[in-house]
N, C-alpha and C. Protein backbone atom coordinates (compact mmCIF):
# COMPACT_ATOMS: atom_id res chain seq x y z
N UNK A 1 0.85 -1.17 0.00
CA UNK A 1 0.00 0.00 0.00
C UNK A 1 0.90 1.24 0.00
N UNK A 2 0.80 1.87 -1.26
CA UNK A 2 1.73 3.31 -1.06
C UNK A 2 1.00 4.60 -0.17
N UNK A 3 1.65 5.62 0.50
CA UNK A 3 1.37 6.42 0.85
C UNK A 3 2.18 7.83 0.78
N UNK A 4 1.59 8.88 0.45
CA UNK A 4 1.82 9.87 0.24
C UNK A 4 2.96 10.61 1.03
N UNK A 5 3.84 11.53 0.26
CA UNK A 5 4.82 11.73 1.54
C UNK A 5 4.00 12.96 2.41
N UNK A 6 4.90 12.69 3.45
CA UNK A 6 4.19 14.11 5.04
C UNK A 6 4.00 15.22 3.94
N UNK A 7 3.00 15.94 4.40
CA UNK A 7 2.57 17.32 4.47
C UNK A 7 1.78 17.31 2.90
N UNK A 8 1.56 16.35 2.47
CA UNK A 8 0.87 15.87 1.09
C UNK A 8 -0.48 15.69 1.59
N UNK A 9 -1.45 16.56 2.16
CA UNK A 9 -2.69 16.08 2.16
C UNK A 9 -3.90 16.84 1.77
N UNK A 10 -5.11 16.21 2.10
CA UNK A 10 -6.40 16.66 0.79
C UNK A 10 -6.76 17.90 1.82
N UNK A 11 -7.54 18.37 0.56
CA UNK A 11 -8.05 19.52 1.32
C UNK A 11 -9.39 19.85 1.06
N UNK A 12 -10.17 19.21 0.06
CA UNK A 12 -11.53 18.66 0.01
C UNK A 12 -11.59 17.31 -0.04
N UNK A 13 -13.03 16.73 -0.16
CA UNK A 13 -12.94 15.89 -0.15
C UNK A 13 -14.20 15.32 -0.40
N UNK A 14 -14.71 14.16 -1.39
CA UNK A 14 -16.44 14.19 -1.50
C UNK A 14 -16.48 12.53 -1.70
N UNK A 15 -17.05 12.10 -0.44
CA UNK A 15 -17.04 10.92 0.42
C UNK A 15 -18.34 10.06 0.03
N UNK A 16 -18.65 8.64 -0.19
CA UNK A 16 -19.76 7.82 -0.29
C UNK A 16 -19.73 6.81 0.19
N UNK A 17 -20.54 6.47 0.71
CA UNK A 17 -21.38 4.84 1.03
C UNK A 17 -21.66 4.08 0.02
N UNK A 18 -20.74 3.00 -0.37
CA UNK A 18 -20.42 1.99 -1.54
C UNK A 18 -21.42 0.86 -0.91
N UNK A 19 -22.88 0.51 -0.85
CA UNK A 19 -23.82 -0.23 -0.03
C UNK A 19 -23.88 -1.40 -0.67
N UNK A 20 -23.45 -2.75 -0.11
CA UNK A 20 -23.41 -3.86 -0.34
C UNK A 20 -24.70 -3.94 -0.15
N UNK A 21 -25.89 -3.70 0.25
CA UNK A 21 -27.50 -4.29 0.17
C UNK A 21 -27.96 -3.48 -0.98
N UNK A 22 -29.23 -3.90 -0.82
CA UNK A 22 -30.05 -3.31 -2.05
C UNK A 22 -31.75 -3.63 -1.65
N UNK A 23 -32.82 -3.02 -2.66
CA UNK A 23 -33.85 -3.19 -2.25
C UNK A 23 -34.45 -4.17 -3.55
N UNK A 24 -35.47 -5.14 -2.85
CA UNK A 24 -35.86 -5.98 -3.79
C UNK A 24 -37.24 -5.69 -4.13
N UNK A 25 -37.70 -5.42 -5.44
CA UNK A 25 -39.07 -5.38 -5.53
C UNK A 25 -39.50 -6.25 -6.63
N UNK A 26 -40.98 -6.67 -6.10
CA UNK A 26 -42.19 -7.59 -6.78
C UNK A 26 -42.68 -7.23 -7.99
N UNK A 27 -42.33 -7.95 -9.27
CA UNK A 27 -42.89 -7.78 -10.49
C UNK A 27 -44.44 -7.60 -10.15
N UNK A 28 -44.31 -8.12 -9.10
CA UNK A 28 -46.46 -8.37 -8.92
C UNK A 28 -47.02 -7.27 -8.09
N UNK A 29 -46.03 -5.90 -7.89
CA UNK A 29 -46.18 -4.73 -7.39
C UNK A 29 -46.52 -4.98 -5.97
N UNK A 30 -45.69 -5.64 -5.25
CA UNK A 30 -46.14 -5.70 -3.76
C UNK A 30 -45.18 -4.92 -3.19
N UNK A 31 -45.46 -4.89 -1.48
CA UNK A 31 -44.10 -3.88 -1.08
C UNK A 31 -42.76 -4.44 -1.27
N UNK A 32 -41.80 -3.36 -1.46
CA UNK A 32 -40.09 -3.36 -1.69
C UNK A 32 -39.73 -3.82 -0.49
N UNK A 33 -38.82 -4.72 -0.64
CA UNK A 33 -37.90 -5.20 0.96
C UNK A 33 -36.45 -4.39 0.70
N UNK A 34 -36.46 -4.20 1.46
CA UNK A 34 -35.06 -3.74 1.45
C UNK A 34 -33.70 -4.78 2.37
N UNK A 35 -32.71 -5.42 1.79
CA UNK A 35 -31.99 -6.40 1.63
C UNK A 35 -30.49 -6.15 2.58
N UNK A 36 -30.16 -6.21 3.55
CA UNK A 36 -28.65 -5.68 3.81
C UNK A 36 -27.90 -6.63 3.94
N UNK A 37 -26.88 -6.45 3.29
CA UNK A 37 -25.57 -7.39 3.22
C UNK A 37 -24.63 -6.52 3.85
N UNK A 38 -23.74 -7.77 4.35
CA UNK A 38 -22.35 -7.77 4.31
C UNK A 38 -21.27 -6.91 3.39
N UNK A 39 -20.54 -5.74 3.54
CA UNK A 39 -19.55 -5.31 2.93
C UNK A 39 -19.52 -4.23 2.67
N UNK A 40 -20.21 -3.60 3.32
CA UNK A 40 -20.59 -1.99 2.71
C UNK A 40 -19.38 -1.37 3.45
N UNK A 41 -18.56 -0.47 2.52
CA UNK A 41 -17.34 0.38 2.49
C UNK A 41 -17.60 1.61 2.12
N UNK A 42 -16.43 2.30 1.75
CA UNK A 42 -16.94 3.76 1.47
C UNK A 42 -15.72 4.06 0.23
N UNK A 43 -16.06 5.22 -0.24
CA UNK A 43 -14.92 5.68 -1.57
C UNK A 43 -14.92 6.94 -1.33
N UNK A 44 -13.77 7.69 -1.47
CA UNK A 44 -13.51 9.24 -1.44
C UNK A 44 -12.44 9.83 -2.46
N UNK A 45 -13.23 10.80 -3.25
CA UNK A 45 -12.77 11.56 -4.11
C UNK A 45 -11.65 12.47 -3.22
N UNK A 46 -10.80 12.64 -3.62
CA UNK A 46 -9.89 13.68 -2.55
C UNK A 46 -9.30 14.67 -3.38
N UNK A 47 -9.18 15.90 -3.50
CA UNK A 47 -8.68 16.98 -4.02
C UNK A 47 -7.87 17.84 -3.20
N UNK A 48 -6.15 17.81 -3.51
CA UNK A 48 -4.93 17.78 -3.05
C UNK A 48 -4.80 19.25 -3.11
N UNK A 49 -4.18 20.24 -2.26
CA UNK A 49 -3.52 21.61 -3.05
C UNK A 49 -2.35 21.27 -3.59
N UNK A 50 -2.43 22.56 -4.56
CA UNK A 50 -1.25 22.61 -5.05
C UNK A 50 0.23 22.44 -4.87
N UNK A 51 0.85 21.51 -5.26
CA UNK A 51 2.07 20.77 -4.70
C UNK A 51 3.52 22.10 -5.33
N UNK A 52 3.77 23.52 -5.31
CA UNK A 52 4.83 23.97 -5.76
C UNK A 52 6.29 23.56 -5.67
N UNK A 53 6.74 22.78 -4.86
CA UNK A 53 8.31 22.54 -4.80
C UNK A 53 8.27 20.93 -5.96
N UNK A 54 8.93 21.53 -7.15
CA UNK A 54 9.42 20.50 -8.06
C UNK A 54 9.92 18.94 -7.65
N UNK A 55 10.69 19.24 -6.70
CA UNK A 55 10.92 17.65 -5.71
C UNK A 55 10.32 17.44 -5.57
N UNK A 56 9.34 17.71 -4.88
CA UNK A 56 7.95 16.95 -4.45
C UNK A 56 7.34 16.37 -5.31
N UNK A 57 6.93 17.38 -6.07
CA UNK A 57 5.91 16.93 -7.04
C UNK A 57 6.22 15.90 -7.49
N UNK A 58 7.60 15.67 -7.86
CA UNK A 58 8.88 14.78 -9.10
C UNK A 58 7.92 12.84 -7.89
N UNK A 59 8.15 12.95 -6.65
CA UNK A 59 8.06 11.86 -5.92
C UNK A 59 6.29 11.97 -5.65
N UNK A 60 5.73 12.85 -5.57
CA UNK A 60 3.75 12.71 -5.26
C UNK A 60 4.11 11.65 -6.64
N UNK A 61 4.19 12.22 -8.05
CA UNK A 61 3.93 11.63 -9.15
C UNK A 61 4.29 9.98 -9.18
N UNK A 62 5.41 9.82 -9.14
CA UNK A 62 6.00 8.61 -8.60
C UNK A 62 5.33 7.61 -7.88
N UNK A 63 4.78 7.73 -6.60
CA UNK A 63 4.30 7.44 -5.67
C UNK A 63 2.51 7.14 -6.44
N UNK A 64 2.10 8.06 -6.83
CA UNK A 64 0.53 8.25 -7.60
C UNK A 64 0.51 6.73 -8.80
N UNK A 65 1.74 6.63 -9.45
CA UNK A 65 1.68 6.05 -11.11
C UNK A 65 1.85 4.27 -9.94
N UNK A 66 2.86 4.45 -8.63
CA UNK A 66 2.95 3.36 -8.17
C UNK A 66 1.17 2.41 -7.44
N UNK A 67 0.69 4.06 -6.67
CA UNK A 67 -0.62 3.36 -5.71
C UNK A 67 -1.97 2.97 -7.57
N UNK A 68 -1.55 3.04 -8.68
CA UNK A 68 -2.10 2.55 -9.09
C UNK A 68 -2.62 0.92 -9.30
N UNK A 69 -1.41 0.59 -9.17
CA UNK A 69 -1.23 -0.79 -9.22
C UNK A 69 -1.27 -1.52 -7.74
N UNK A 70 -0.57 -0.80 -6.51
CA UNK A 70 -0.61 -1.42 -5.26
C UNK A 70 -1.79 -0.91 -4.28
N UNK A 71 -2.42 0.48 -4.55
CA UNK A 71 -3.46 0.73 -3.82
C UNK A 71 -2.88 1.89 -2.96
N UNK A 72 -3.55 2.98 -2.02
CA UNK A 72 -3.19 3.94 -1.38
C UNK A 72 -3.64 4.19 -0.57
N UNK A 73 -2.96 4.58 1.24
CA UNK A 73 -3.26 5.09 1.86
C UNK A 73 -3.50 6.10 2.13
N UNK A 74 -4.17 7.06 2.72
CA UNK A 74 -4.22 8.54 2.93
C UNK A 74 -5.12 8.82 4.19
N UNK A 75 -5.05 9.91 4.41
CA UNK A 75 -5.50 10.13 5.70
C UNK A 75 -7.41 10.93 5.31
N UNK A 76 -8.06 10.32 5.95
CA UNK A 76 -9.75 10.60 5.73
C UNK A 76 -10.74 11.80 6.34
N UNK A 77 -10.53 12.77 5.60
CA UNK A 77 -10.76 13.96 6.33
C UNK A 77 -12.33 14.19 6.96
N UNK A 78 -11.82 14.20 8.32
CA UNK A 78 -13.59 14.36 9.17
C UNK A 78 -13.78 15.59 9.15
N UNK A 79 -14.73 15.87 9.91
CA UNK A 79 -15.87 16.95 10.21
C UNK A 79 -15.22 17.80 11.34
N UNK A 80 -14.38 16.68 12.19
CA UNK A 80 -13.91 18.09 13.24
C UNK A 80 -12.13 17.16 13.83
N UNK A 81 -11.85 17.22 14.60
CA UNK A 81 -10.83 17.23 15.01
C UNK A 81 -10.84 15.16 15.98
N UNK A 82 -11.26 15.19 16.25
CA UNK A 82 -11.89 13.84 17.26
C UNK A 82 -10.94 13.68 18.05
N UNK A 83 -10.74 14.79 19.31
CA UNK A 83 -9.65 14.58 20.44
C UNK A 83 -10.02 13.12 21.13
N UNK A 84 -8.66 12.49 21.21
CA UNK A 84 -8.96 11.48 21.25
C UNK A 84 -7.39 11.06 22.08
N UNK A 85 -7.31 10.81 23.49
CA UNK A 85 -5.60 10.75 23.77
C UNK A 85 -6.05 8.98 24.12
N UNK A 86 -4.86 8.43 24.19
CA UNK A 86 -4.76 7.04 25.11
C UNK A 86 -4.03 6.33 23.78
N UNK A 87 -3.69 4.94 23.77
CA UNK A 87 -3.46 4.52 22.49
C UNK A 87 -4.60 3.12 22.92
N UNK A 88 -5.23 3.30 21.52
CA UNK A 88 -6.77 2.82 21.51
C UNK A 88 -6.52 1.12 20.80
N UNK A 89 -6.96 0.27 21.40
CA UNK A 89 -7.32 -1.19 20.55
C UNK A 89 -8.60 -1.73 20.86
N UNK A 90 -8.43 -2.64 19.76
CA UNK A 90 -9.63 -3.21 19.98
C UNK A 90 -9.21 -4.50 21.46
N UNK A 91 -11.12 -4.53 21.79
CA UNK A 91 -10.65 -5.40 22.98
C UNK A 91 -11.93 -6.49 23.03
N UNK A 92 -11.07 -7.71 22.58
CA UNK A 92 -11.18 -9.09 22.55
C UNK A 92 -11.51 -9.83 20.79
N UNK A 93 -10.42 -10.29 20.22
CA UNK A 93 -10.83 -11.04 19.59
C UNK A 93 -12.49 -11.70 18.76
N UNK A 94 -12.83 -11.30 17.48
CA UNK A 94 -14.00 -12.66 16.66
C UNK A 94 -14.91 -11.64 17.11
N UNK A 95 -15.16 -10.17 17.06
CA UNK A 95 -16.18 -9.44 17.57
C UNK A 95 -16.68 -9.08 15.93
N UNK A 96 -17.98 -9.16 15.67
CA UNK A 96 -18.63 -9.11 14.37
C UNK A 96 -19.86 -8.28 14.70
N UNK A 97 -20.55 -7.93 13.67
CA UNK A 97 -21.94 -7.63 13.48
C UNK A 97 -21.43 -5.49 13.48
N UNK A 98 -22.45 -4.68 14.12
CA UNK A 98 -22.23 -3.59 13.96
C UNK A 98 -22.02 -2.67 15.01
N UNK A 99 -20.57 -3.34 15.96
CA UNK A 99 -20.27 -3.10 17.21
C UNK A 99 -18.83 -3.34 17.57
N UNK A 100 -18.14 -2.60 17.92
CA UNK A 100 -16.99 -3.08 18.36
C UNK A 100 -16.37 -2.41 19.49
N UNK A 101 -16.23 -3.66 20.44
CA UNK A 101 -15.37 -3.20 21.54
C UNK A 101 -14.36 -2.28 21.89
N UNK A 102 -13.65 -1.42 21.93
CA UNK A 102 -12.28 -0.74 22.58
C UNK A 102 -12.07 -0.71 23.87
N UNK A 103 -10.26 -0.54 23.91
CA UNK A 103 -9.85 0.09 25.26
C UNK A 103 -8.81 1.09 24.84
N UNK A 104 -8.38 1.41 26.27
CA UNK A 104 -6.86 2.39 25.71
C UNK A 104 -7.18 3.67 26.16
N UNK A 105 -8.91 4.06 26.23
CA UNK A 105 -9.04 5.46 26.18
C UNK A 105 -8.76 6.15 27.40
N UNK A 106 -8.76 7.35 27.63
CA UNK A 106 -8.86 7.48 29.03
C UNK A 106 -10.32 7.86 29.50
N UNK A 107 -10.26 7.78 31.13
CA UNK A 107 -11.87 7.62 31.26
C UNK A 107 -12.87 8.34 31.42
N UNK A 108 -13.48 8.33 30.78
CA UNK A 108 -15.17 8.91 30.54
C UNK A 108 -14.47 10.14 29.50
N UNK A 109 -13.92 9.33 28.49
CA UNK A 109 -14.06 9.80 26.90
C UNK A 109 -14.74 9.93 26.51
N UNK A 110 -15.66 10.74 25.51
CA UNK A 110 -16.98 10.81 24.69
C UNK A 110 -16.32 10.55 23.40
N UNK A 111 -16.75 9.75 22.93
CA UNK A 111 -16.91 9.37 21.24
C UNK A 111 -18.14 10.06 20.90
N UNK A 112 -18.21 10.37 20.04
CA UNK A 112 -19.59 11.44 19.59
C UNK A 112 -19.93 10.42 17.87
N UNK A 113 -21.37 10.41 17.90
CA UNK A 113 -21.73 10.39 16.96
C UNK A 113 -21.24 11.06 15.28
N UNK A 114 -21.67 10.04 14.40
CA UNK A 114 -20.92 10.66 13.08
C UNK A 114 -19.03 10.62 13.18
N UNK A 115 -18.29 10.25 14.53
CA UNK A 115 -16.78 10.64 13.71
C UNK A 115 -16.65 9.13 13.23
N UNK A 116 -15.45 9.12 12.86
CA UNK A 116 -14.49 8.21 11.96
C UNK A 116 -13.23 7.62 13.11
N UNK A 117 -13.18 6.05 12.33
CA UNK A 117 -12.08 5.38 12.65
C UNK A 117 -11.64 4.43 11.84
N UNK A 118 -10.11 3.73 11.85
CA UNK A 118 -10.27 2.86 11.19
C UNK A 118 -9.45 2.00 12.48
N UNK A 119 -9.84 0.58 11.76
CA UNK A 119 -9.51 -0.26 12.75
C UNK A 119 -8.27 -1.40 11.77
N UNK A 120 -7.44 -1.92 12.28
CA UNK A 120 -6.00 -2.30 11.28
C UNK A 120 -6.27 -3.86 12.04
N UNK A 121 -6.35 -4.60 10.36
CA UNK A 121 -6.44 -6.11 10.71
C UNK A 121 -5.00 -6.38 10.58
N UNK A 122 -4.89 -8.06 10.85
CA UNK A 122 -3.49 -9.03 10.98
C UNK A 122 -2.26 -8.08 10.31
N UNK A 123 -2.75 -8.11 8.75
CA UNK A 123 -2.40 -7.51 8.03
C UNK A 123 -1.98 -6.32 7.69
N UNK A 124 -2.35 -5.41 8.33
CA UNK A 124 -1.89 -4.17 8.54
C UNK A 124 -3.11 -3.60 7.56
N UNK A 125 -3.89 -4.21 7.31
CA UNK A 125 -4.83 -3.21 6.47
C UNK A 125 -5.78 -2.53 7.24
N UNK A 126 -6.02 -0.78 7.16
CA UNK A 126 -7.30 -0.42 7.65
C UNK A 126 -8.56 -0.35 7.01
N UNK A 127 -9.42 -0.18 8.15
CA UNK A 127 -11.15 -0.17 7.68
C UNK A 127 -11.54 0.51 7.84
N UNK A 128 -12.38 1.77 7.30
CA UNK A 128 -12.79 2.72 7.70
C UNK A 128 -14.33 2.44 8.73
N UNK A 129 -14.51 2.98 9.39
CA UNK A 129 -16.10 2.82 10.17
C UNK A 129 -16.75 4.03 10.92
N UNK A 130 -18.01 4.43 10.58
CA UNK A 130 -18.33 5.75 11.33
C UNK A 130 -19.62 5.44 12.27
N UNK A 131 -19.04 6.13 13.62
CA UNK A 131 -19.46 5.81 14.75
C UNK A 131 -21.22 6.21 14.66
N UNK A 132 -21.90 5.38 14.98
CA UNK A 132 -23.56 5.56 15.02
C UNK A 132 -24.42 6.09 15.94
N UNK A 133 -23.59 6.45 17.02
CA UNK A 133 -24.10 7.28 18.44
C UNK A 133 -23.20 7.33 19.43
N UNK A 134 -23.22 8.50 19.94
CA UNK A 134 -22.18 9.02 21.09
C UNK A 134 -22.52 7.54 22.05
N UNK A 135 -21.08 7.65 22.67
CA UNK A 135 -20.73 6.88 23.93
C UNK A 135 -19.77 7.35 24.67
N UNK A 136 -19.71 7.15 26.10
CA UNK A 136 -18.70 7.41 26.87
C UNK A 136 -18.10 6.30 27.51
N UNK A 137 -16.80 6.39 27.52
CA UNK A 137 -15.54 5.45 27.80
C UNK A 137 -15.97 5.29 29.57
N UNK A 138 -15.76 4.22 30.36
CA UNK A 138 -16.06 3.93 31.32
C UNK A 138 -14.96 4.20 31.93
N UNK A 139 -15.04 4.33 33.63
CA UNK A 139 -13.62 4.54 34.53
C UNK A 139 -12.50 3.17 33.99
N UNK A 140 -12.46 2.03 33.08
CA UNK A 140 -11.78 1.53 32.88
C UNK A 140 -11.03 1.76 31.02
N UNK A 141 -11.28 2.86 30.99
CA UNK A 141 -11.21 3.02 29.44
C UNK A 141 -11.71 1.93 27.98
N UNK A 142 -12.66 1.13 28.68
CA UNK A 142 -13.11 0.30 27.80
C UNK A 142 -14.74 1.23 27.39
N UNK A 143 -14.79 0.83 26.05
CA UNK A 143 -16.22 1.57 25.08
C UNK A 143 -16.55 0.51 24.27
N UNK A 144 -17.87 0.01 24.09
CA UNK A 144 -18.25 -0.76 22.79
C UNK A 144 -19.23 0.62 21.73
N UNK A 145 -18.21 0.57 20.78
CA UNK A 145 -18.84 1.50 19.91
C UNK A 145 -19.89 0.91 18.82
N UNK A 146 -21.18 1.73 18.64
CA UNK A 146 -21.91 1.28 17.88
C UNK A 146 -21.54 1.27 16.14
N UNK A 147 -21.86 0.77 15.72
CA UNK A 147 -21.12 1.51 14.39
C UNK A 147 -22.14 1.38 12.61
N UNK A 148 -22.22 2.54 11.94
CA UNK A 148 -23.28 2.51 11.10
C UNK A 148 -23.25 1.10 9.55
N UNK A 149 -21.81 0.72 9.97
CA UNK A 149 -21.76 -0.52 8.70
C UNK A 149 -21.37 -1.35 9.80
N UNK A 150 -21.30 -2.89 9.03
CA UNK A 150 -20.93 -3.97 9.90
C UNK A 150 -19.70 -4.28 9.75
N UNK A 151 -18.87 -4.90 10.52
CA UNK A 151 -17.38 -5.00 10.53
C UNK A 151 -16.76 -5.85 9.29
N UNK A 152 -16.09 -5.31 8.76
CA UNK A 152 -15.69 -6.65 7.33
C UNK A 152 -14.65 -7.25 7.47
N UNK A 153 -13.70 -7.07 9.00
CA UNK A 153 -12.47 -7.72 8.79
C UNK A 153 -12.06 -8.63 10.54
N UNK A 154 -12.52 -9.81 11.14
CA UNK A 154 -11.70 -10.57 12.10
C UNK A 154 -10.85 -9.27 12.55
N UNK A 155 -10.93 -8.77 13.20
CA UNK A 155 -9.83 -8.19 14.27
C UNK A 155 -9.19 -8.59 15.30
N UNK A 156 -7.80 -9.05 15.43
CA UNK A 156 -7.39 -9.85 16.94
C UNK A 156 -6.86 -8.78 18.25
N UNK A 157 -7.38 -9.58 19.46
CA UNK A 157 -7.73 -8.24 20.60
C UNK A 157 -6.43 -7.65 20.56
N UNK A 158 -6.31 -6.42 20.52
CA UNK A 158 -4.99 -5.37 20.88
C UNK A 158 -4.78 -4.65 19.37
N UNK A 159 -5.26 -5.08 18.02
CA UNK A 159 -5.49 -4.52 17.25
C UNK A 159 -5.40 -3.16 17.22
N UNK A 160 -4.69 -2.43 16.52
CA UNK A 160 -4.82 -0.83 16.66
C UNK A 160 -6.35 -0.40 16.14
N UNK A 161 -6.46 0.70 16.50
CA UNK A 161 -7.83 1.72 16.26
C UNK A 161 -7.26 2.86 15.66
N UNK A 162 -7.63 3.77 15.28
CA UNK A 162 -7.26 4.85 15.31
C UNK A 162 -8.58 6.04 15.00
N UNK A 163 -7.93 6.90 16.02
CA UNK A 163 -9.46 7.59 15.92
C UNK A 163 -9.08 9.31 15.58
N UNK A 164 -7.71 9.47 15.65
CA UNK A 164 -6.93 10.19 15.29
C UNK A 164 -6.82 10.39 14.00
N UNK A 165 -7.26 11.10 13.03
CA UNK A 165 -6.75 10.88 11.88
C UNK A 165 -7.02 9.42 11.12
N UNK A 166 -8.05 9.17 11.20
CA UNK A 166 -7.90 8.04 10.58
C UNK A 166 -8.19 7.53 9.26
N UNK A 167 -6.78 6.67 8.68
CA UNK A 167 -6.79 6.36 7.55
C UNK A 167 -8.12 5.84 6.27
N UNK A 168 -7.57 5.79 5.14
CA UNK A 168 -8.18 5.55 3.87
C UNK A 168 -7.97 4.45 3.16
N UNK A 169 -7.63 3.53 3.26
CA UNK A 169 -6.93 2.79 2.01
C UNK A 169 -7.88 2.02 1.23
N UNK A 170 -7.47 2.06 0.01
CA UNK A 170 -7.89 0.96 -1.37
C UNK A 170 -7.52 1.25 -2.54
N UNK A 171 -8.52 0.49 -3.29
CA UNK A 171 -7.75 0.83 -5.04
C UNK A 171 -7.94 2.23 -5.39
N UNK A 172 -7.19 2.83 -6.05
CA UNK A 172 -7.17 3.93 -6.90
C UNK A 172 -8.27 3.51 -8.28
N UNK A 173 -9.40 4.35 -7.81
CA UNK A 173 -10.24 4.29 -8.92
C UNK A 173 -10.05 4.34 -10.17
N UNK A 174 -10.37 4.24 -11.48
CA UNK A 174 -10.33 4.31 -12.49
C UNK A 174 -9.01 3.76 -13.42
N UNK A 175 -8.97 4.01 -14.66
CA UNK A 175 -7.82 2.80 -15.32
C UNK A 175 -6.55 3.82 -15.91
N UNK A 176 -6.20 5.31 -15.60
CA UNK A 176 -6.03 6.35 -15.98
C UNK A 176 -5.58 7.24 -14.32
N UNK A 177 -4.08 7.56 -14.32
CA UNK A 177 -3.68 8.28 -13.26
C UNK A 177 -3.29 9.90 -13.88
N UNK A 178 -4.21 10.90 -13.64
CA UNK A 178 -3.81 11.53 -13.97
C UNK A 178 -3.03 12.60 -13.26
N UNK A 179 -2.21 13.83 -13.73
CA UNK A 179 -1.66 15.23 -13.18
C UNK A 179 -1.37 16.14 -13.81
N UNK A 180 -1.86 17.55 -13.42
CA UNK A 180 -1.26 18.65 -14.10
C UNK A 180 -0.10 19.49 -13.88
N UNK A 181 0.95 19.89 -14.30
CA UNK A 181 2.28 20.55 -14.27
C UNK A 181 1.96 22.08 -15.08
N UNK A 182 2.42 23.13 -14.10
CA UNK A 182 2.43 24.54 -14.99
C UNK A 182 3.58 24.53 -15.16
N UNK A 183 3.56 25.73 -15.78
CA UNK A 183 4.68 26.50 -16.09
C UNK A 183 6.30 26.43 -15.33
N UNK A 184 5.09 26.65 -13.71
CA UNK A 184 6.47 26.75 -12.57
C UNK A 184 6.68 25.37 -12.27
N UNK A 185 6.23 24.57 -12.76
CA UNK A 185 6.66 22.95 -12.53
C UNK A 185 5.89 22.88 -11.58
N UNK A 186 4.44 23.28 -10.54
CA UNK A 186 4.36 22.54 -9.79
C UNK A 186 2.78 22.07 -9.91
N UNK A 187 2.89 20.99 -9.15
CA UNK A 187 1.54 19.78 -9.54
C UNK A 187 0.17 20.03 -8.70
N UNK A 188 -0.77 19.77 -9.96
CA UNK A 188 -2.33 19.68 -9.00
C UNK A 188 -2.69 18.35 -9.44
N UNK A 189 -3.44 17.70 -8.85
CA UNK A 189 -3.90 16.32 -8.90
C UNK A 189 -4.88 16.29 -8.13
N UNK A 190 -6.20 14.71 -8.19
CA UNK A 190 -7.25 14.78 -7.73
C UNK A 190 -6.56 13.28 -8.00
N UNK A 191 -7.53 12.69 -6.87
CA UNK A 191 -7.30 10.95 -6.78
C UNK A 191 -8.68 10.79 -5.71
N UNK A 192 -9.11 9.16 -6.91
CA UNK A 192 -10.41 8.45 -6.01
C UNK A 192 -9.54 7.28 -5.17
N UNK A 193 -10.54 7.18 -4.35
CA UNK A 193 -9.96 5.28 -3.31
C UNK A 193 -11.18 5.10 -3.03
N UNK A 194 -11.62 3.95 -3.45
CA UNK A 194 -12.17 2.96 -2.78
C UNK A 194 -12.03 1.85 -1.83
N UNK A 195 -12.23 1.49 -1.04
CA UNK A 195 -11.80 0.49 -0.07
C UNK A 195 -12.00 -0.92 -0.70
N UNK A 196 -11.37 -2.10 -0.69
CA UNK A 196 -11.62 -2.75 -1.61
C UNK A 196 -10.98 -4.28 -0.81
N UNK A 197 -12.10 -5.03 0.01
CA UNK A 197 -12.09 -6.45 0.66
C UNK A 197 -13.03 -6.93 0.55
């Protein structure tokens, strides 16, 4: 998974719900069910400022033509800041459905509704997940957070979290990496990710 060098980050950003369910309806016009599966991820358009120092740009480019083929991390821009101190894991092993345990925090943390985390399997891959209603961390820094998709990846207990900044990764959308270069040599670029397990 490539990632962007420091101080390379988006500055818009226009975010979706990639919904593994769907709704089923009756040729014989009866009511629509609506169907939820397993796997629903998210994709984000990200739009970079302008990169002016020629070095840079020379290695963003580099780095861009590489996460085509290996996929890219980046950092997932929220809504506000999500102070968040302690170093956060998950806590206990085979936890599924649309809930997941933590510890780490310190106590009587508020997680607030709507932020972002991702949670890093065996593998080092993250997941993005956005929290479905405030909770507060107990005098033992343990929280089971609710969460608006269902978990898509086995997490083993001590697993990192991150609620800080938390990451993006997947394929680089489309079959075509593009960038623009002025005059003064320096680069603008736009890049999609989809999350992709």
């Amino acid at each position: 998974m490539i990632e962007l060098p420091a101080g390379v980050v988006p500055v818009a950003a226009s975010a979706a719900l990639v919904d593994a369910g769907g709704v089923m309806r009756s040729p014989l016009n009866t009511a629509a069910l609506r169907v939820n599966r397993l796997g629903s991820h998210y994709r984000v358009a990200l739009t970079f400022p302008r990169v002016a120092d020629p070095a840079l740009a020379r290695v963003v480019v580099s780095r861009l033509i590489r996460a085509q083929q290996e996929g890219l991390r980046t950092w997932f821009p929220t809504h506000d800041d999500q102070p968040v101190s302690g170093t956060v894991v998950v806590d206990g092993a085979g936890q599924s459905g649309k809930a997941l345990a933590i510890r780490g925090l310190q106590r009587q943390t508020t997680i607030r509704e709507g932020w972002w985390l991702s949670a890093v399997d065996a593998r080092g891959r993250a997941y993005l997940h956005n929290v479905a209603a405030g909770v507060m961390a107990g005098s033992d820094g343990r929280v089971i957070l609710p969460l608006s998709e269902g978990l898509r990846a086995p997490f083993a207990d001590g697993a990192a979290v991150r609620l800080v900044s938390p990451p993006i990764e997947g394929i680089v959308d489309g079959d075509a990496r593009e960038w623009s270069i002025d005059v003064e040599r320096g680069l603008d670029f736009t890049v999609t990710i989809e999350e992709a397990r």
